[in-house]
PDB file of N, CA and C in Angstrom:
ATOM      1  N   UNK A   1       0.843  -1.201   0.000  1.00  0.00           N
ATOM      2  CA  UNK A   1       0.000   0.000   0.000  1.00  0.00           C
ATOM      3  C   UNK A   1       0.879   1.252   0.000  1.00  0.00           C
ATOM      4  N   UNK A   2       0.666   2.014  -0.691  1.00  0.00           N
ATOM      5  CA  UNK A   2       1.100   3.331  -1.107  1.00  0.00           C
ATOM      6  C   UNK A   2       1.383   4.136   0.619  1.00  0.00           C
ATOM      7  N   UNK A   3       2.339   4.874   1.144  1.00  0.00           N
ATOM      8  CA  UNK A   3       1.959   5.618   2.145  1.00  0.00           C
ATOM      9  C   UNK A   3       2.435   7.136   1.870  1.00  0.00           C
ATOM     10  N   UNK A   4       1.318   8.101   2.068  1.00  0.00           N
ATOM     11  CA  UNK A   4       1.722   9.424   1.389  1.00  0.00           C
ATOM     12  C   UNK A   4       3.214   9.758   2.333  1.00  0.00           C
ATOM     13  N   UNK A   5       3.880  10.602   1.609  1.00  0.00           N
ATOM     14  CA  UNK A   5       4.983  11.531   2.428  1.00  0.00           C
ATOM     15  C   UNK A   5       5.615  12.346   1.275  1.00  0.00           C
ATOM     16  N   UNK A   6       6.368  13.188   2.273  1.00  0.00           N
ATOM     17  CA  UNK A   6       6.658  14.594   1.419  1.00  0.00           C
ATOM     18  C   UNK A   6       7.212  15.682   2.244  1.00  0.00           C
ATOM     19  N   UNK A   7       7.526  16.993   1.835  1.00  0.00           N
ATOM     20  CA  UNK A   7       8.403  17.884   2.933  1.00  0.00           C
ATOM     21  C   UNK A   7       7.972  19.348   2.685  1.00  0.00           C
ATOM     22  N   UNK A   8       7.665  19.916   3.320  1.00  0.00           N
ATOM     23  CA  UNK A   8       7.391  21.404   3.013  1.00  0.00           C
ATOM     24  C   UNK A   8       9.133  22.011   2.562  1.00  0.00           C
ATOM     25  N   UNK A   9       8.431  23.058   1.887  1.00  0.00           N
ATOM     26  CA  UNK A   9       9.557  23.557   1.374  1.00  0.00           C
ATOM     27  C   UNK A   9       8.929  25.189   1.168  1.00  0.00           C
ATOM     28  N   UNK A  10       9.966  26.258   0.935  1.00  0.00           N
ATOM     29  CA  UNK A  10       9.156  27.850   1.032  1.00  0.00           C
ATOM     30  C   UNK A  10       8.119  28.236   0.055  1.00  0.00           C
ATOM     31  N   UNK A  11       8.005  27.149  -1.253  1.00  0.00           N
ATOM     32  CA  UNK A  11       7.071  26.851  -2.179  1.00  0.00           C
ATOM     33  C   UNK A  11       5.457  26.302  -1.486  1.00  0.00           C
ATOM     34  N   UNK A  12       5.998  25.474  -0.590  1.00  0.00           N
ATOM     35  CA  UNK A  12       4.454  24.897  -0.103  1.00  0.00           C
ATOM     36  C   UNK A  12       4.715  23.324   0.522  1.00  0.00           C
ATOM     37  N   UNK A  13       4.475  22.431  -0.050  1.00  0.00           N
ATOM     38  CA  UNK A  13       4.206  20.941   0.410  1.00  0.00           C
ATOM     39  C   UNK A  13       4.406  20.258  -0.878  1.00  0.00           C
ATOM     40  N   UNK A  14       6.029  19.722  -1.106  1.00  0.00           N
ATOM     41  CA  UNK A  14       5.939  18.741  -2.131  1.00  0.00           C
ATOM     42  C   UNK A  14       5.943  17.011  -1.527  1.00  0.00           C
ATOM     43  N   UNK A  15       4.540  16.773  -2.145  1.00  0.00           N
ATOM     44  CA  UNK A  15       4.347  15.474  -1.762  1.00  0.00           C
ATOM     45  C   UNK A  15       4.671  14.368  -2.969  1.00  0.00           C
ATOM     46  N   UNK A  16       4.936  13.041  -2.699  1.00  0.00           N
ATOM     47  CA  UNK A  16       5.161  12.282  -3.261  1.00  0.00           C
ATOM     48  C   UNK A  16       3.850  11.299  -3.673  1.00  0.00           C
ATOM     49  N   UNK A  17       4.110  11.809  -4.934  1.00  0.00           N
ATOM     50  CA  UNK A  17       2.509  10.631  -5.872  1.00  0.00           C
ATOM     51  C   UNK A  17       2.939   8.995  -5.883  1.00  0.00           C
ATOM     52  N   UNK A  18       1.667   8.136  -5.899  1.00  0.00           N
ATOM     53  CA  UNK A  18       2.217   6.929  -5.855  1.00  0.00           C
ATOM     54  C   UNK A  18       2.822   6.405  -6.786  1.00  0.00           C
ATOM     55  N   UNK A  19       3.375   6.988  -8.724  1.00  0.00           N
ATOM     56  CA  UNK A  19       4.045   7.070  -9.632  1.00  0.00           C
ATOM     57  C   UNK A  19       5.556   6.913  -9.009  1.00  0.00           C
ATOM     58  N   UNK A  20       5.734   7.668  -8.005  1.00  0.00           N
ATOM     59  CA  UNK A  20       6.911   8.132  -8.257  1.00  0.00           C
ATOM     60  C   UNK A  20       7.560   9.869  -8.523  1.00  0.00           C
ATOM     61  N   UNK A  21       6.467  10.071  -9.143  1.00  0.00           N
ATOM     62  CA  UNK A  21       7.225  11.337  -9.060  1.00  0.00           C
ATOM     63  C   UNK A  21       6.451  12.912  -8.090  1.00  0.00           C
ATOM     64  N   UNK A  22       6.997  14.134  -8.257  1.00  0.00           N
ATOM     65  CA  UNK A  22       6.584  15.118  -7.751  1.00  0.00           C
ATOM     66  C   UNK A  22       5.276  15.806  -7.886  1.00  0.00           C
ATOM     67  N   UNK A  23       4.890  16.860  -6.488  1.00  0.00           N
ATOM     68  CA  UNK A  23       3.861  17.358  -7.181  1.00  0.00           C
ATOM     69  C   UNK A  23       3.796  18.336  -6.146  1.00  0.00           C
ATOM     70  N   UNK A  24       3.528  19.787  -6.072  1.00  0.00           N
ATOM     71  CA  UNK A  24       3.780  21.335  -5.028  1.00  0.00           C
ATOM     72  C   UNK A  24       2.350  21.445  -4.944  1.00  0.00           C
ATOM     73  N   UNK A  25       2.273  20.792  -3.324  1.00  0.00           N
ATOM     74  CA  UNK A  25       1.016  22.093  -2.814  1.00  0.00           C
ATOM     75  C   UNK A  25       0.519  22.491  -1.949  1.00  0.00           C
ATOM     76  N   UNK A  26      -0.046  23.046  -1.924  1.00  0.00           N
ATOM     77  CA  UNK A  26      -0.135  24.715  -0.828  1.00  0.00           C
ATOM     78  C   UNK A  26      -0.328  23.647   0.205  1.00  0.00           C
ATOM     79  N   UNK A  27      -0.436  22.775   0.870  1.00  0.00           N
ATOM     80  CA  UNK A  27      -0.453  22.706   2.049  1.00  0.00           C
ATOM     81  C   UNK A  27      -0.385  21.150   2.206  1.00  0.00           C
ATOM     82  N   UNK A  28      -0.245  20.019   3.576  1.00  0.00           N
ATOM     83  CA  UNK A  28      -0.077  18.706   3.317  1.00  0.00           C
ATOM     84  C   UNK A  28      -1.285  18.383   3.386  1.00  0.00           C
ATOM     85  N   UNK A  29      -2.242  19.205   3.771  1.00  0.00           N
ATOM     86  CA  UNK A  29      -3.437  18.529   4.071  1.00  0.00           C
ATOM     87  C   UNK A  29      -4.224  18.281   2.550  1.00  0.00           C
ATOM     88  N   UNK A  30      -4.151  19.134   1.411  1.00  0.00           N
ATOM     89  CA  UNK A  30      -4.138  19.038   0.087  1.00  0.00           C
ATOM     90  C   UNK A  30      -3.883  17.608  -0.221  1.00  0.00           C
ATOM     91  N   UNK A  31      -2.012  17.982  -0.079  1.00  0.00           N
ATOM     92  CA  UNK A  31      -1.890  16.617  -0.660  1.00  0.00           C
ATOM     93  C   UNK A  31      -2.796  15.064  -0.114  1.00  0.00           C
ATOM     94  N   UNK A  32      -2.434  15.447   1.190  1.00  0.00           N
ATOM     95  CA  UNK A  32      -3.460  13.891   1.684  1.00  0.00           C
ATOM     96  C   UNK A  32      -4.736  13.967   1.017  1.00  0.00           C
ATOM     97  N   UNK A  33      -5.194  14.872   0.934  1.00  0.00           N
ATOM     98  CA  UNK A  33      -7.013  14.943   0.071  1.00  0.00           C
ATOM     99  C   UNK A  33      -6.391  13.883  -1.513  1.00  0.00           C
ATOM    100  N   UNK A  34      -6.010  15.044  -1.681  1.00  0.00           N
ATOM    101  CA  UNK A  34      -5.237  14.320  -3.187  1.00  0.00           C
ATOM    102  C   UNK A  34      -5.190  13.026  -3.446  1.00  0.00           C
ATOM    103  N   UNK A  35      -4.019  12.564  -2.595  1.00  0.00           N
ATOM    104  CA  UNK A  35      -3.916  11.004  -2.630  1.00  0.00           C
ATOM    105  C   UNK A  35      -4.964   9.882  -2.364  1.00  0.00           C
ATOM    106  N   UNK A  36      -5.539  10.719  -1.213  1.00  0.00           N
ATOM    107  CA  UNK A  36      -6.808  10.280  -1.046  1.00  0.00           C
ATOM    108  C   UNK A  36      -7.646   9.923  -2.108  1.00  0.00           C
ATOM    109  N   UNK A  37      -8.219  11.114  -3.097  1.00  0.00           N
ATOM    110  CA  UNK A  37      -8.802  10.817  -4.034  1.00  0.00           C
ATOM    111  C   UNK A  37      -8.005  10.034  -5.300  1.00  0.00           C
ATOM    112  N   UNK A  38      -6.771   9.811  -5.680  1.00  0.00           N
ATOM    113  CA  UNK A  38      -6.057   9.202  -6.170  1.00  0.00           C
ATOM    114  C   UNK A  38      -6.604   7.421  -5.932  1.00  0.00           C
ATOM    115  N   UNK A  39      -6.196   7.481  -4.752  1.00  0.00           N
ATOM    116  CA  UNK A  39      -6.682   6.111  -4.101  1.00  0.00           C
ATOM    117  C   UNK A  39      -8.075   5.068  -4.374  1.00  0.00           C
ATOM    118  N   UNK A  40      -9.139   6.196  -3.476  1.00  0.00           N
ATOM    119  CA  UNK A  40      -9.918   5.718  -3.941  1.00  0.00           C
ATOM    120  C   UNK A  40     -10.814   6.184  -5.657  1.00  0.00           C
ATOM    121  N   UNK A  41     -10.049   6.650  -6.723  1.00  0.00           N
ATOM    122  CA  UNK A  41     -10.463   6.118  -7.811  1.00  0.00           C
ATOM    123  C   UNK A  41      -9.706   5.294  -8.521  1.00  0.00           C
ATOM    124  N   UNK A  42      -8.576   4.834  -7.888  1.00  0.00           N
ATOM    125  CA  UNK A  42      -7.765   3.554  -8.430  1.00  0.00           C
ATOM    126  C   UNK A  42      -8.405   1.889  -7.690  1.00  0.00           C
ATOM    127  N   UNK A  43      -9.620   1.970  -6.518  1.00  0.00           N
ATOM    128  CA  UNK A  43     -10.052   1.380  -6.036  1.00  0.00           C
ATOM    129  C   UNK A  43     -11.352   0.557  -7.122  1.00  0.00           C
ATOM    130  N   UNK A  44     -11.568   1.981  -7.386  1.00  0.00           N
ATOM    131  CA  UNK A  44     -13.081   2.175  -8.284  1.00  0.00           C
ATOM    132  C   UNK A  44     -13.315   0.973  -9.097  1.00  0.00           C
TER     133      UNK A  44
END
């Protein structure tokens, strides 16, 4: 199972997609939404 993580930086919150690669945003709680919805439409 995928587990989100990532690091703020003076840009915002770059979190790590379950690809592999990057993605900047404004805040971690974003990203967790994000992945979240990532998740469950890869569930779908």
């Amino acid at each position: 199972m995928f587990r989100p993580k990532g690091y703020f930086t003076s840009n915002g919150y770059i979190g790590f997609l379950p690809d592999g690669s990057r993605m900047i945003f404004p805040t971690q709680g974003e990203y967790e939404e994000y992945i979240r919805d990532c998740s469950s439409a890869d569930a779908a």
